[in-house]
Protein backbone atom coordinates (compact mmCIF):
# COMPACT_ATOMS: atom_id res chain seq x y z
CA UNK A 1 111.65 118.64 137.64
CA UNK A 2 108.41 118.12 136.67
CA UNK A 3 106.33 118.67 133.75
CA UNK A 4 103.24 119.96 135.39
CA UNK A 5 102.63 121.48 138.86
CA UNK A 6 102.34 118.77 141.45
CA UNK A 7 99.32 119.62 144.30
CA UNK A 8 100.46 117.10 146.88
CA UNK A 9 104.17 115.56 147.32
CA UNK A 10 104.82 112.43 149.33
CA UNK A 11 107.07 109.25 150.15
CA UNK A 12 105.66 106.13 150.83
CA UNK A 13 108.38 103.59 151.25
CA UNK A 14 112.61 102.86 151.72
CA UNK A 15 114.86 99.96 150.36
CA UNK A 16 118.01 99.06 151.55
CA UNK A 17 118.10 97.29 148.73
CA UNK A 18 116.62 93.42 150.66
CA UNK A 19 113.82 94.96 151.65
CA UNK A 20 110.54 97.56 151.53
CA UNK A 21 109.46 99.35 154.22
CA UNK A 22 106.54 101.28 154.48
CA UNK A 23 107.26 105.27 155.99
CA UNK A 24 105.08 105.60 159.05
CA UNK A 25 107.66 106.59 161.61
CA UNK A 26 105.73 108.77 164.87
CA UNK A 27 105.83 112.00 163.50
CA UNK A 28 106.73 111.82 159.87
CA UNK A 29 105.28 114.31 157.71
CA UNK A 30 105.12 111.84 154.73
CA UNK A 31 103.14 114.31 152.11
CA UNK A 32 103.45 117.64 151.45
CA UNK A 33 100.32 120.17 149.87
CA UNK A 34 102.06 121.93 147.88
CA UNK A 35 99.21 125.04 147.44
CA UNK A 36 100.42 126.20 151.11
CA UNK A 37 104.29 126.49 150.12
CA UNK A 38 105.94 129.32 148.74
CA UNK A 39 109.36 130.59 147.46
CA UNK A 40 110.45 130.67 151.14
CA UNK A 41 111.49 128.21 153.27
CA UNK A 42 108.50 127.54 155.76
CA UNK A 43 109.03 125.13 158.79
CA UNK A 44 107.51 122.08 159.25
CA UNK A 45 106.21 121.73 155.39
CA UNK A 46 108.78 119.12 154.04
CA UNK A 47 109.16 115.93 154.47
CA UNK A 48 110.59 114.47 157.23
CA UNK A 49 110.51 114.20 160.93
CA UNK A 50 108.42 116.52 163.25
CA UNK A 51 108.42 119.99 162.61
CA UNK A 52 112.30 119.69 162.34
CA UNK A 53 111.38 119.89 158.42
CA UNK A 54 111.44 122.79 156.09
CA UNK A 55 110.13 122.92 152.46
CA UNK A 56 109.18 125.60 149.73
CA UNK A 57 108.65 125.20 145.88
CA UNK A 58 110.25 127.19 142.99
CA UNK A 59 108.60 130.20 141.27
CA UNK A 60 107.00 128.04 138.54
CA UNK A 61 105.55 125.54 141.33
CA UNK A 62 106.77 122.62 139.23
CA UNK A 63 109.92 121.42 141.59
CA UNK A 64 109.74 121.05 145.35
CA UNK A 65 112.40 121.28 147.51
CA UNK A 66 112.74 119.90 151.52
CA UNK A 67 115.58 119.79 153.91
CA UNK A 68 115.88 118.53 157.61
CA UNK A 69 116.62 121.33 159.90
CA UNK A 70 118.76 119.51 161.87
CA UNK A 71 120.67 118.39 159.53
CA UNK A 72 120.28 114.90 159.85
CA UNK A 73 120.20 113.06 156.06
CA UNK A 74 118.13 110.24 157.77
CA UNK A 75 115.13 112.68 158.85
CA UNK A 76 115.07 114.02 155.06
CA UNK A 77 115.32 111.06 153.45
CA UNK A 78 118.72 111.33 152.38
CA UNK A 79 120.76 108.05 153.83
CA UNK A 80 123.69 107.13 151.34
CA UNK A 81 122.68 103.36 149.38
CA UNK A 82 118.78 103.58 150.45
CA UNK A 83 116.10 103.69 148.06
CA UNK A 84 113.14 106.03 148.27
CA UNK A 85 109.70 105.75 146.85
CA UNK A 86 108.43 109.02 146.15
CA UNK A 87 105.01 110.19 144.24
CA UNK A 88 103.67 113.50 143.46
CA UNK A 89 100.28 114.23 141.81
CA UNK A 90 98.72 117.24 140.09
């Protein structure tokens, strides 16, 4: 959770614990403005792959949620023993 209300969400990288990588896979939403989300889940405004991505925020704005509608832990950023780089901003 956050101490302040973030205005734009994103990743930027993955470790598999060698190695960075850089996230720019096709169509990977890698940010999220957050001034567009709402309480309800809206498709295509999380992270992720394509527009198989959902996201919303929590009623005080300050924590941001996103979830792969397929249900894939990959295409949310969600593989077991990899590293994520994530930043937010307000």
């Amino acid at each position: 959770m956050f101490d302040f209300v973030p205005q734009i969400v994103g990743i930027i990288a993955q470790s598999n614990g060698d190695d960075i990588a850089n996230i720019a896979i096709g169509n990977t939403n890698n940010t999220i403005l957050t001034s567009y989300l709402t309480t309800e889940s809206i498709a295509g405004a999380g992270l992720g792959v394509d527009s198989r991505n959902a996201g919303y925020k929590s009623a005080d704005g300050k924590t941001i949620f996103w979830y792969c509608t397929a249900n894939n832990i990959s295409m949310q950023f969600n593989s077991l023993g990899v590293i994520y780089y994530y930043f937010a901003i307000g």
